[in-house]
Each structure stands twice: as C-alpha cells, then as structure tokens.
PDB file of N, CA and C in Angstrom:
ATOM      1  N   UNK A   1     -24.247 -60.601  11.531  1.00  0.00           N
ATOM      2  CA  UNK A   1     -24.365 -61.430  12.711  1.00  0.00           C
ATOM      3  C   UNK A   1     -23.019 -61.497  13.427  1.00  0.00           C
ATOM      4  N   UNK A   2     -23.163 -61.518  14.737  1.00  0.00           N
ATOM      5  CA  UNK A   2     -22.084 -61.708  15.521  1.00  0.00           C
ATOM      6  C   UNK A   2     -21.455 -62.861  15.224  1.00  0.00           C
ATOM      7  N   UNK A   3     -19.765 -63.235  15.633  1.00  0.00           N
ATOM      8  CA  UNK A   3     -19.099 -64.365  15.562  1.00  0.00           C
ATOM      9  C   UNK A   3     -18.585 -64.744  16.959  1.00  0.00           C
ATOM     10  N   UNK A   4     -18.315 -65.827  17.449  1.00  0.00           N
ATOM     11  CA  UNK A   4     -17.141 -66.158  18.750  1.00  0.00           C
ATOM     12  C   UNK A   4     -15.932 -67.012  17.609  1.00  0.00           C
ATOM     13  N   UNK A   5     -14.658 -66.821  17.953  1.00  0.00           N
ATOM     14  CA  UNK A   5     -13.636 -68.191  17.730  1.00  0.00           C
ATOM     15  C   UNK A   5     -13.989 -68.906  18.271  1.00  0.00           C
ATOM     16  N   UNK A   6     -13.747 -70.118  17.710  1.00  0.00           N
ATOM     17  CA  UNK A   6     -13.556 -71.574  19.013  1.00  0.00           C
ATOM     18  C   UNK A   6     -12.096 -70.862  20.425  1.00  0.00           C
ATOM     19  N   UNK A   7     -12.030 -70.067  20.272  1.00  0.00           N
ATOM     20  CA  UNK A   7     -10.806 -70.359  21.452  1.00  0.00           C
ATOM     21  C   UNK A   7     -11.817 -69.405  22.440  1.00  0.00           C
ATOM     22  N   UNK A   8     -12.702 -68.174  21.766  1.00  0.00           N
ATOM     23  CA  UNK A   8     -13.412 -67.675  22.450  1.00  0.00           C
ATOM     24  C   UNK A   8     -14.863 -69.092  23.050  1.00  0.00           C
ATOM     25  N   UNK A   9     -15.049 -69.742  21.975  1.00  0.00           N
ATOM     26  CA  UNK A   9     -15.916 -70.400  22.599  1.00  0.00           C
ATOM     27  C   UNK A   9     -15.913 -71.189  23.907  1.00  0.00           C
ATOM     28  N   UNK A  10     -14.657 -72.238  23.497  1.00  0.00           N
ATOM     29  CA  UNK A  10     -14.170 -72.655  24.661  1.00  0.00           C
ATOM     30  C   UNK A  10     -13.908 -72.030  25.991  1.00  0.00           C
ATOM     31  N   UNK A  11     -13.530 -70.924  26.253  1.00  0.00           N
ATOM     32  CA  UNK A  11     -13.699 -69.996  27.377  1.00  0.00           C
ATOM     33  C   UNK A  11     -14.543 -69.319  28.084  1.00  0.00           C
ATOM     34  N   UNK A  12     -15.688 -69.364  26.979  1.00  0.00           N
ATOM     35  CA  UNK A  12     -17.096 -69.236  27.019  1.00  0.00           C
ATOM     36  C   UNK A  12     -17.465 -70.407  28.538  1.00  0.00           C
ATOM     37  N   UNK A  13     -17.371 -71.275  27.683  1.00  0.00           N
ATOM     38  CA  UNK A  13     -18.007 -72.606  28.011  1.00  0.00           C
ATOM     39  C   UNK A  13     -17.304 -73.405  29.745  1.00  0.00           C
ATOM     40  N   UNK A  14     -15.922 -72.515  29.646  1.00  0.00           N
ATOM     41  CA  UNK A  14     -15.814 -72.971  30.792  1.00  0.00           C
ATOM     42  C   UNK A  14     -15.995 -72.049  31.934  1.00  0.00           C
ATOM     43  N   UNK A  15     -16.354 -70.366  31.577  1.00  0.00           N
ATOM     44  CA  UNK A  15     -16.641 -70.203  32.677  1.00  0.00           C
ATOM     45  C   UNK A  15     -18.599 -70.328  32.873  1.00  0.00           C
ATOM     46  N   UNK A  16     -19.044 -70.243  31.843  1.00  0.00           N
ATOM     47  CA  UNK A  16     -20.355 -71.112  32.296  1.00  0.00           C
ATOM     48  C   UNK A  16     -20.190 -72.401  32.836  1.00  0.00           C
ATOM     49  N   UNK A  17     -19.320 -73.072  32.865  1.00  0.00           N
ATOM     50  CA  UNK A  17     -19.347 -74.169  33.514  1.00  0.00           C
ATOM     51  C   UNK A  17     -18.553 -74.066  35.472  1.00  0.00           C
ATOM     52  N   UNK A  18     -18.632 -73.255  35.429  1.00  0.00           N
ATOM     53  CA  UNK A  18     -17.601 -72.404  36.677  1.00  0.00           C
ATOM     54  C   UNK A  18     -18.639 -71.812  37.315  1.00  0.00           C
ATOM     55  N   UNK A  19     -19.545 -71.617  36.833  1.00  0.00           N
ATOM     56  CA  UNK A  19     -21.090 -70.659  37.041  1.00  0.00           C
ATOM     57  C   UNK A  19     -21.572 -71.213  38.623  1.00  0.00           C
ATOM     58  N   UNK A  20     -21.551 -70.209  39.458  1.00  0.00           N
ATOM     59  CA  UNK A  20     -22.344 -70.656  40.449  1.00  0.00           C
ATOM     60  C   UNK A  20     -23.603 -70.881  40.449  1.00  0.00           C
ATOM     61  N   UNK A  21     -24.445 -70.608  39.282  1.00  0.00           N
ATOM     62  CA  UNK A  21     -25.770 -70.359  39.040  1.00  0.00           C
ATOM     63  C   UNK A  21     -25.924 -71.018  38.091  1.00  0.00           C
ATOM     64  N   UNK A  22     -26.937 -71.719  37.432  1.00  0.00           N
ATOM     65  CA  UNK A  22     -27.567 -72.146  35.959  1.00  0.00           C
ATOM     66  C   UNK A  22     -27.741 -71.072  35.128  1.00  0.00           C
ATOM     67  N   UNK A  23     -26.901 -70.872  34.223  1.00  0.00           N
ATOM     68  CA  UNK A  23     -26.954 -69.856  33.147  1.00  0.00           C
ATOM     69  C   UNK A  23     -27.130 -70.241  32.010  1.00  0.00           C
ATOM     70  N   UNK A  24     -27.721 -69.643  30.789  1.00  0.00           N
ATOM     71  CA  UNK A  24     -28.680 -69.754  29.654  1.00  0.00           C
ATOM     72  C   UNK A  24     -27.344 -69.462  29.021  1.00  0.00           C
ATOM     73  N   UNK A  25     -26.400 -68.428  29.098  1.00  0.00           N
ATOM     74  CA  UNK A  25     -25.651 -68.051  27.865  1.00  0.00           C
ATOM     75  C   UNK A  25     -24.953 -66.583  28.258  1.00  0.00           C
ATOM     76  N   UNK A  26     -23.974 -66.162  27.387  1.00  0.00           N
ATOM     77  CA  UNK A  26     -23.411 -64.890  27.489  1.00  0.00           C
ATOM     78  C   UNK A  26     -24.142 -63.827  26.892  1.00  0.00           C
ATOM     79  N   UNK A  27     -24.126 -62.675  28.159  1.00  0.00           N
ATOM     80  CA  UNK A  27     -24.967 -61.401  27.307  1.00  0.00           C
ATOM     81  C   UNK A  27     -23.368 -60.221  26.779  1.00  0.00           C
ATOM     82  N   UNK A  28     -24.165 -59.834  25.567  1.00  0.00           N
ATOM     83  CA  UNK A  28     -22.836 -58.906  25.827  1.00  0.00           C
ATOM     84  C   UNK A  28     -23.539 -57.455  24.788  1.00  0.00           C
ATOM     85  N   UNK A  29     -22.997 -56.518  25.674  1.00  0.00           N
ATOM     86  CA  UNK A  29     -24.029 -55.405  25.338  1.00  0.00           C
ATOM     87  C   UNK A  29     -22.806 -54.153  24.715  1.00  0.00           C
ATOM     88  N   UNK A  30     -23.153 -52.713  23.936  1.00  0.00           N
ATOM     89  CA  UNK A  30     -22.606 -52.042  23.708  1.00  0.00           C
ATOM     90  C   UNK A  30     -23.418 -50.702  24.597  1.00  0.00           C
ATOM     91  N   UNK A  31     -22.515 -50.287  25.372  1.00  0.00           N
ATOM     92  CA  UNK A  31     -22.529 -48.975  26.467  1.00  0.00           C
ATOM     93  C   UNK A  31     -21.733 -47.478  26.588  1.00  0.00           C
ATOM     94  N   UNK A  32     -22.378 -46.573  26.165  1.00  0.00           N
ATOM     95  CA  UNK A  32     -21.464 -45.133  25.912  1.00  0.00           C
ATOM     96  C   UNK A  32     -20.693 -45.127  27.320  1.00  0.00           C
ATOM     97  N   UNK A  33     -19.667 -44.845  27.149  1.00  0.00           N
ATOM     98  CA  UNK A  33     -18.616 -44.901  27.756  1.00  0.00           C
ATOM     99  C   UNK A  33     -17.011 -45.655  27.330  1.00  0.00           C
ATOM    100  N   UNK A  34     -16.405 -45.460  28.615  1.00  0.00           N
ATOM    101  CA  UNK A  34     -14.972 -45.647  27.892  1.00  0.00           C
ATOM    102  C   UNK A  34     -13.895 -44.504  27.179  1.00  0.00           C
ATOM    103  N   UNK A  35     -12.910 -45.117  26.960  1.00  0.00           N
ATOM    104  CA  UNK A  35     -12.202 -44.350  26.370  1.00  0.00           C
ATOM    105  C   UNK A  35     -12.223 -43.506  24.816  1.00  0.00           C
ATOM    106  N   UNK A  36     -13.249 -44.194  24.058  1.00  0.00           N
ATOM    107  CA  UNK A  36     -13.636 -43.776  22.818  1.00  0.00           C
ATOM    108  C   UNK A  36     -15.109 -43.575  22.365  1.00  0.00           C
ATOM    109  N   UNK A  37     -15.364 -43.704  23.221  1.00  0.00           N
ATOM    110  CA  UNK A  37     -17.080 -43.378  22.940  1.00  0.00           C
ATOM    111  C   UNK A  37     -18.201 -44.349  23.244  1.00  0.00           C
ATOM    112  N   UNK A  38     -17.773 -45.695  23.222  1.00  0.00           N
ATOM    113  CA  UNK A  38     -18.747 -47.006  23.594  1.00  0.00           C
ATOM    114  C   UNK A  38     -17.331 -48.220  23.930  1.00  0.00           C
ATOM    115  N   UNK A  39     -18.313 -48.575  24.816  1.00  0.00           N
ATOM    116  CA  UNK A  39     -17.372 -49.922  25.600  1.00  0.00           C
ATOM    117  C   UNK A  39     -18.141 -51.060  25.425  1.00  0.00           C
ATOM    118  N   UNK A  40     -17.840 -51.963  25.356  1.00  0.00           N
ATOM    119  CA  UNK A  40     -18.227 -53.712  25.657  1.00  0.00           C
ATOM    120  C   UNK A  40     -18.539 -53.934  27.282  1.00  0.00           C
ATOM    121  N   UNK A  41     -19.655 -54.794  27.313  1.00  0.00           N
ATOM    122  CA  UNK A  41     -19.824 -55.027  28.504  1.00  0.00           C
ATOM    123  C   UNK A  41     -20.168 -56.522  27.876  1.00  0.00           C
ATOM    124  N   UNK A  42     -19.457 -57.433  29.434  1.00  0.00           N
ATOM    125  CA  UNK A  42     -19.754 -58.903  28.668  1.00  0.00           C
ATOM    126  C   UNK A  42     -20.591 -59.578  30.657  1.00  0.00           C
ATOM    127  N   UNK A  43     -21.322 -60.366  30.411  1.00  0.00           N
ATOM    128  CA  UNK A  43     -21.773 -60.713  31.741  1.00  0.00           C
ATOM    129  C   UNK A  43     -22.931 -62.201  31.151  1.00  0.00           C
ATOM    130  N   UNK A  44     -23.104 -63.170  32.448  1.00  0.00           N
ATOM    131  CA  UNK A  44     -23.833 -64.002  32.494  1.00  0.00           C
ATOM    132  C   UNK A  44     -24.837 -64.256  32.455  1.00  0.00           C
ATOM    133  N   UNK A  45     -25.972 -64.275  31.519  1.00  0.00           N
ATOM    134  CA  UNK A  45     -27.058 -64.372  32.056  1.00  0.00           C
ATOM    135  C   UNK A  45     -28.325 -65.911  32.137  1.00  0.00           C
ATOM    136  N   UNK A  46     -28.956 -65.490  33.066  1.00  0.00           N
ATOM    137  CA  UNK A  46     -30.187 -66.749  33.223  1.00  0.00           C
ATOM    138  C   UNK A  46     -30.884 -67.078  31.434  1.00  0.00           C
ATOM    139  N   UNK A  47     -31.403 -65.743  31.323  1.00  0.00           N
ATOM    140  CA  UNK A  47     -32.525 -66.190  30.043  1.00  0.00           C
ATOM    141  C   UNK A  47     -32.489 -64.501  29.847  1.00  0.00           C
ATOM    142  N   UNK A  48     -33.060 -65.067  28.040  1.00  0.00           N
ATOM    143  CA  UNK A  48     -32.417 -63.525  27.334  1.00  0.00           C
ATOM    144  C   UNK A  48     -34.110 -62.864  27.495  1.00  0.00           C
ATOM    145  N   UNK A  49     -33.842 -61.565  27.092  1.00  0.00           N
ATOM    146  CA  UNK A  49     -35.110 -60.599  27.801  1.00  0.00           C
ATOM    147  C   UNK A  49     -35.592 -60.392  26.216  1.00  0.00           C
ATOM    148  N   UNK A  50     -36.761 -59.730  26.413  1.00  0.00           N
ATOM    149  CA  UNK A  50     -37.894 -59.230  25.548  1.00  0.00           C
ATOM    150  C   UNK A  50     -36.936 -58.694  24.366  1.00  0.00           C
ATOM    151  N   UNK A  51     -37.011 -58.750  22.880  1.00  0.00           N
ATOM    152  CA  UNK A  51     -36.121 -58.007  21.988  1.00  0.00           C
ATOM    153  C   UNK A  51     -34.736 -58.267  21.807  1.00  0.00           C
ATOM    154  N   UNK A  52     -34.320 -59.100  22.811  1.00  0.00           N
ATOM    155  CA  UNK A  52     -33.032 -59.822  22.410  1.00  0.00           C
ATOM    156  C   UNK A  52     -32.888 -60.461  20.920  1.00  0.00           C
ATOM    157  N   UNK A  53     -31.511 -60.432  20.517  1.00  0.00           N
ATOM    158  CA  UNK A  53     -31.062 -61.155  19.311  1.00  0.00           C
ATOM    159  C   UNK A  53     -30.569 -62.439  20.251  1.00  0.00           C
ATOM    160  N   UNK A  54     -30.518 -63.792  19.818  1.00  0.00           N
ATOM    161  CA  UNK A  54     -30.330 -64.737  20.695  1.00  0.00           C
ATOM    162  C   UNK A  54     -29.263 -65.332  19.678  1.00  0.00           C
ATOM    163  N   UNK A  55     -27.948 -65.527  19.042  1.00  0.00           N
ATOM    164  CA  UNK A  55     -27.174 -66.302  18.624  1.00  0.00           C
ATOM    165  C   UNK A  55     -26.347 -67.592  18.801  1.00  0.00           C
ATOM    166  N   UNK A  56     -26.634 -68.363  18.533  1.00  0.00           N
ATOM    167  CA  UNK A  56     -26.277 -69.620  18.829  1.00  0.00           C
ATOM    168  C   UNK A  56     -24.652 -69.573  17.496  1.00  0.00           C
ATOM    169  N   UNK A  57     -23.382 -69.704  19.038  1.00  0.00           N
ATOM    170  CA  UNK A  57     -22.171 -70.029  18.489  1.00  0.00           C
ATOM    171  C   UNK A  57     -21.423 -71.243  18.736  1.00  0.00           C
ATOM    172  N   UNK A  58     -21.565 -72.460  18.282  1.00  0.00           N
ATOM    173  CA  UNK A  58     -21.611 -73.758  18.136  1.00  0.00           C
ATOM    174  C   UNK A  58     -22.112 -74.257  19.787  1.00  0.00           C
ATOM    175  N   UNK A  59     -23.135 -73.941  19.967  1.00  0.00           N
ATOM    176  CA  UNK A  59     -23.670 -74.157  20.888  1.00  0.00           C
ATOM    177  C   UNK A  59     -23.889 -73.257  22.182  1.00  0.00           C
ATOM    178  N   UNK A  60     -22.685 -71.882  22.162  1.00  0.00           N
ATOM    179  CA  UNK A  60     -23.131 -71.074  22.956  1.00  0.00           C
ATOM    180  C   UNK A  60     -23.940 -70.215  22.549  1.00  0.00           C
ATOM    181  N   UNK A  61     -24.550 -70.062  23.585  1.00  0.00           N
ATOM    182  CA  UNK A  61     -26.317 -68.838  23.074  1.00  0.00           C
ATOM    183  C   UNK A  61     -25.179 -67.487  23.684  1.00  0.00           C
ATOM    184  N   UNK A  62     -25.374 -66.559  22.826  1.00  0.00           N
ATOM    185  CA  UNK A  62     -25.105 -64.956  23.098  1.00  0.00           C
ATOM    186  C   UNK A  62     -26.138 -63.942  22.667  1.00  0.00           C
ATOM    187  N   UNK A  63     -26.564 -63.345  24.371  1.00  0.00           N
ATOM    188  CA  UNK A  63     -27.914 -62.303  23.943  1.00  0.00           C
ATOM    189  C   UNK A  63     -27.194 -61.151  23.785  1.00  0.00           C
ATOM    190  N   UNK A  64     -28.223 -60.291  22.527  1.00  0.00           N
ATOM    191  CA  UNK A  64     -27.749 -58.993  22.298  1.00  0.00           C
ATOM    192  C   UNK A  64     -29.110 -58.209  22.305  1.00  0.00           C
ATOM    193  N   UNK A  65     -29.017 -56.895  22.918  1.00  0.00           N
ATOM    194  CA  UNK A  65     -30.083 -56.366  23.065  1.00  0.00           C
ATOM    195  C   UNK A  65     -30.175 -55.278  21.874  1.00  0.00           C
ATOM    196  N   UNK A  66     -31.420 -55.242  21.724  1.00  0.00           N
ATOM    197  CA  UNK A  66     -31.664 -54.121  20.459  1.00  0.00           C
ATOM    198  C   UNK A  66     -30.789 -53.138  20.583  1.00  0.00           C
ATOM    199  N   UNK A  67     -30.644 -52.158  21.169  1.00  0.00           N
ATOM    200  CA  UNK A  67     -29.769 -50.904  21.004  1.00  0.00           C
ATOM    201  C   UNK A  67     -28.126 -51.475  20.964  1.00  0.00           C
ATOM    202  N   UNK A  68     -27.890 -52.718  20.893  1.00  0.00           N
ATOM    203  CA  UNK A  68     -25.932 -52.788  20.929  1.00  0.00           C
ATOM    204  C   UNK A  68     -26.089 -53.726  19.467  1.00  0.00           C
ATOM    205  N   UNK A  69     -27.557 -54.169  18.855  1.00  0.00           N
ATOM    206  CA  UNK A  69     -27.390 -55.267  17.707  1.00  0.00           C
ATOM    207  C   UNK A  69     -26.580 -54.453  16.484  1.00  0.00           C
ATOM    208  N   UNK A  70     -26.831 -53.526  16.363  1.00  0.00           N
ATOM    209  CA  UNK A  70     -26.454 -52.668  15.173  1.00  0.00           C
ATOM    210  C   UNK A  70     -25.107 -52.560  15.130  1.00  0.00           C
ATOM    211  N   UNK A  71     -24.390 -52.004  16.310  1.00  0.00           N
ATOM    212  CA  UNK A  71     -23.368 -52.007  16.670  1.00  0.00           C
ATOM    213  C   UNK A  71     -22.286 -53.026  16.856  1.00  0.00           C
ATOM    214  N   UNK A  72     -22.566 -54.224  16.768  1.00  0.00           N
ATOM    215  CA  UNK A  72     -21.914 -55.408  16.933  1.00  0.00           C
ATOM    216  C   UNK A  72     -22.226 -56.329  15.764  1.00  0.00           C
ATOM    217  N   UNK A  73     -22.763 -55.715  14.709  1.00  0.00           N
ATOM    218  CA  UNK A  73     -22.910 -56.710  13.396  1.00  0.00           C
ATOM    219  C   UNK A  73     -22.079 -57.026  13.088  1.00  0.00           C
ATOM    220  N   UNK A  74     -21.654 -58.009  12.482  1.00  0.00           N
ATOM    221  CA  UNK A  74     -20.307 -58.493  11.981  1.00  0.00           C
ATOM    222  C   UNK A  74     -19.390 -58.574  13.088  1.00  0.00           C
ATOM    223  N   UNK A  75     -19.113 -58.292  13.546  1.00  0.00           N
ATOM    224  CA  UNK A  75     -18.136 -57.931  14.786  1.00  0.00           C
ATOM    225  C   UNK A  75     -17.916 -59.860  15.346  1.00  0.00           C
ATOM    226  N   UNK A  76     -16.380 -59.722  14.959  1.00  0.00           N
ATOM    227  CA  UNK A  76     -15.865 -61.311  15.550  1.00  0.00           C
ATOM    228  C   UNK A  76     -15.602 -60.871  17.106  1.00  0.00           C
ATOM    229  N   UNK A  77     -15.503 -62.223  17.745  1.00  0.00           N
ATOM    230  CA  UNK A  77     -15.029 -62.325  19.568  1.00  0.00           C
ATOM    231  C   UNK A  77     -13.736 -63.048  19.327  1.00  0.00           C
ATOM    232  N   UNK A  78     -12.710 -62.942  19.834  1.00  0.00           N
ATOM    233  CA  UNK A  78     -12.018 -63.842  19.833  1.00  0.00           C
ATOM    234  C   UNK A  78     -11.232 -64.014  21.511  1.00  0.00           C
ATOM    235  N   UNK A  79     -10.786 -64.790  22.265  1.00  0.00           N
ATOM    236  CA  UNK A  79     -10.312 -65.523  23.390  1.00  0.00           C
ATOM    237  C   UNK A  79      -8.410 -65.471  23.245  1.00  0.00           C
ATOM    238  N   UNK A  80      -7.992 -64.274  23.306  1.00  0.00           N
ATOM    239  CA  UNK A  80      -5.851 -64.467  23.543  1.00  0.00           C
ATOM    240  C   UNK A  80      -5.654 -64.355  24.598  1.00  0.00           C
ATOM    241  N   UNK A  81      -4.797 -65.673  24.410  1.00  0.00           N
ATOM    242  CA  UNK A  81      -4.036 -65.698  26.353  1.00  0.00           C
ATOM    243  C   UNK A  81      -2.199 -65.184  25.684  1.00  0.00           C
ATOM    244  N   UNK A  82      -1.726 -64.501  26.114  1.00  0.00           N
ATOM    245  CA  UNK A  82      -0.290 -64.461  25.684  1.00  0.00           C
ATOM    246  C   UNK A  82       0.623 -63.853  27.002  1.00  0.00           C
ATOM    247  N   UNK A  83       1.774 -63.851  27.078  1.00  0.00           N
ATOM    248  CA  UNK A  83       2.147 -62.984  28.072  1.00  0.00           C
ATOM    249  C   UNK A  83       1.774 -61.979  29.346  1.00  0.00           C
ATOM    250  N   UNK A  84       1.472 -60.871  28.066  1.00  0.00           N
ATOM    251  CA  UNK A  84       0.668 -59.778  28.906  1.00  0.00           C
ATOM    252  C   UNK A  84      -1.161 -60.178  29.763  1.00  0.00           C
ATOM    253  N   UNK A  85      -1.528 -61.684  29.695  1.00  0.00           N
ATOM    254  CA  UNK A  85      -2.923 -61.539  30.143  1.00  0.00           C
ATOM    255  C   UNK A  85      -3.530 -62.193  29.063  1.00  0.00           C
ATOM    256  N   UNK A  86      -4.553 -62.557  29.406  1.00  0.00           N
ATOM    257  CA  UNK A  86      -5.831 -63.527  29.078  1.00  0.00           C
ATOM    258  C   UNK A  86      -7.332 -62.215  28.909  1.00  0.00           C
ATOM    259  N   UNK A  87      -7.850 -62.468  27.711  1.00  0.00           N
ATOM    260  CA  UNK A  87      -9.054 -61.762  27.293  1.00  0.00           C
ATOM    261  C   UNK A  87      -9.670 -61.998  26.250  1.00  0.00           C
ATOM    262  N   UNK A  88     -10.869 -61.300  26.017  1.00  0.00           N
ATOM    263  CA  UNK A  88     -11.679 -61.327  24.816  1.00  0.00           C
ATOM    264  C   UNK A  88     -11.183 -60.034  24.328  1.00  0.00           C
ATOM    265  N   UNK A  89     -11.307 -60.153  22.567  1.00  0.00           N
ATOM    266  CA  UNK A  89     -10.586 -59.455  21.768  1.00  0.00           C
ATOM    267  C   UNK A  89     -11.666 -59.114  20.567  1.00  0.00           C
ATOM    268  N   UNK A  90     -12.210 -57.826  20.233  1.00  0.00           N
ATOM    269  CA  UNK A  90     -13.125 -57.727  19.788  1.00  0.00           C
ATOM    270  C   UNK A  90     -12.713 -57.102  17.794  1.00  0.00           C
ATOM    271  N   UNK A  91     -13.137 -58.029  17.174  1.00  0.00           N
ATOM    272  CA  UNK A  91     -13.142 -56.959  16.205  1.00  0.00           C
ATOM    273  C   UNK A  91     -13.785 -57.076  15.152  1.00  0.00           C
ATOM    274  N   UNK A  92     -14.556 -55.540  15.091  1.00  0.00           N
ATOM    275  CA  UNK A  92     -15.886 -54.645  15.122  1.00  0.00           C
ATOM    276  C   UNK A  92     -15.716 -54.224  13.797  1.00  0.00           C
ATOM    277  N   UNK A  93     -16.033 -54.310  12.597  1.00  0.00           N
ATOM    278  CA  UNK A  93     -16.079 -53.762  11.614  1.00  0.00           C
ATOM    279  C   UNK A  93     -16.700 -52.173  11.441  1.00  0.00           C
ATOM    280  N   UNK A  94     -17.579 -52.031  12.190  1.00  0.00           N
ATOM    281  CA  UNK A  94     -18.324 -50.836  12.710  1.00  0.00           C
ATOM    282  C   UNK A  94     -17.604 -50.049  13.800  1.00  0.00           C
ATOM    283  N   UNK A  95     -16.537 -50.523  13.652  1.00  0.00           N
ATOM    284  CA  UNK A  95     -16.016 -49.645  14.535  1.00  0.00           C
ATOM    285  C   UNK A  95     -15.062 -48.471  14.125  1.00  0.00           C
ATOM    286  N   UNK A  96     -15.072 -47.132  13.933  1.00  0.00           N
ATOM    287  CA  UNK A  96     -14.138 -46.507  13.387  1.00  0.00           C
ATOM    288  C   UNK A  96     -12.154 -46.590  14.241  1.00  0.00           C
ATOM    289  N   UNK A  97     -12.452 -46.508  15.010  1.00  0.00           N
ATOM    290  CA  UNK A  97     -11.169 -46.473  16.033  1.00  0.00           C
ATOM    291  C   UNK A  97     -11.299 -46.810  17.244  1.00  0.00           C
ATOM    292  N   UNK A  98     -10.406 -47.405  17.893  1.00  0.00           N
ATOM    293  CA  UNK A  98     -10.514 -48.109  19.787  1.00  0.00           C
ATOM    294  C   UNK A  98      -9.194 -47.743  20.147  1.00  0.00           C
ATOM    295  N   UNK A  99      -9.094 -47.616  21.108  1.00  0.00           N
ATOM    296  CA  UNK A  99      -8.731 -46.972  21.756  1.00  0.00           C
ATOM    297  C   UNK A  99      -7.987 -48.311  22.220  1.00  0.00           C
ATOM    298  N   UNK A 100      -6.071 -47.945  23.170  1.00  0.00           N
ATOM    299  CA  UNK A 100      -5.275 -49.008  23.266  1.00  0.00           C
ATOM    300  C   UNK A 100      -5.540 -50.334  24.090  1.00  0.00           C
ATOM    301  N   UNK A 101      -6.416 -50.410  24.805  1.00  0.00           N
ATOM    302  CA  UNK A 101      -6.463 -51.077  25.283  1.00  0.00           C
ATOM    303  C   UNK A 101      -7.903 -52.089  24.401  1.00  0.00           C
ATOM    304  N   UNK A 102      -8.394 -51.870  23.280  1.00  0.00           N
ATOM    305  CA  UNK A 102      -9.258 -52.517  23.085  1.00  0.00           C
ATOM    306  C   UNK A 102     -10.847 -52.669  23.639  1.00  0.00           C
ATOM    307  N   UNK A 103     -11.106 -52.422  24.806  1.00  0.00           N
ATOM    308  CA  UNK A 103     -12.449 -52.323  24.916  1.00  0.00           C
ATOM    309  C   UNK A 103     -13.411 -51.339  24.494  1.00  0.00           C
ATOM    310  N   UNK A 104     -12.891 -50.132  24.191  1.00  0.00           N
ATOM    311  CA  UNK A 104     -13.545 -48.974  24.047  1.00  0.00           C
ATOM    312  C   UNK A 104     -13.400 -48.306  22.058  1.00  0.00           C
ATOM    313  N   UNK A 105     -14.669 -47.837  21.769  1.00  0.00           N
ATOM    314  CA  UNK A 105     -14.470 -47.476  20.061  1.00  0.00           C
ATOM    315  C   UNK A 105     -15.259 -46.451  20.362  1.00  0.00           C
ATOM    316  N   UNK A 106     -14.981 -46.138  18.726  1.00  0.00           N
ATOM    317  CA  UNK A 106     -16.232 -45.176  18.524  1.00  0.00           C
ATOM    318  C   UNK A 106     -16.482 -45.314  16.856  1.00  0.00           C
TER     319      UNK A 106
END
C-alpha cells in the first residue's frame, strides 16, 4: 500500500484547500515516460473512477488506477521544502533506478 508523510499530507491538504473546485482527493498515476522509463503524474481529482485503489492517508483519499497500483506498492510520498525548491519526493521500492531529478524510474 501506498504511504504520504504528514509533511506530504499537510501539503496535500492545503492545496486542496486552495482548490478552485470541490475535490474528492489526490490522483497520482504511473506514466511511460521521462527520463528513465516511467514518471509520476500527480493531479486533483473530483471522484475516483471505475477500478481505482482509493487510500485513505490520515484523511487524505489518494486514487490509484489499476495499471500504476503495482507500481507504486509500498512506495512512500514525502513533501521537502529546502533551499533548492519545494516538492514531493517519491520513494518506490519497485523502483530499480531514477533518474536525478527524481520523478522519473525504471
């Protein structure tokens, strides 16, 4: 099962709360592409679709769609703001290698 930190949660939570729209929760999907073979895609959504995994992380719902569930098992989120920039920070047990900037594995 997927994880968020609380520091990811909290960031979660405030840009759903920033939401111009009523949103259900974070979707976040795995997509060939990128620098290593599959990238993260993270986005807002209303309500999770047909075959979704629906995870509840102390209250945030995160949909995962069948083809990225496998791929993101175990796999923690975590939220670092430091110097260089503010992001989500992924790490994927299933992942053999990523590439420097972090979004992209294979």
């Amino acid at each position: 099962m997927l994880a968020l930190t609380d520091n990811a949660v909290d960031a979660v939570r405030r840009v759903l709360a920033d939401a111009q729209e009523a949103v259900a929760g974070l979707r976040i999907t795995v997509e060939t592409g990128g620098c290593s073979g599959y990238q993260y895609k993270l986005g807002l959504e209303i309500e999770p679709q047909d075959g979704d995994e629906v995870v509840d992380c102390s209250g945030v719902k995160v949909f995962i769609d069948q083809t990225s569930q496998p791929l993101l098992e175990g796999a923690e989120i975590d939220f670092v703001e430091d110097v260089s920039g503010a992001g989500f920070v992924f790490h994927n047990p299933n992942a053999k290698s990523s590439c420097g900037c972090g979004k992209s594995f294979c």
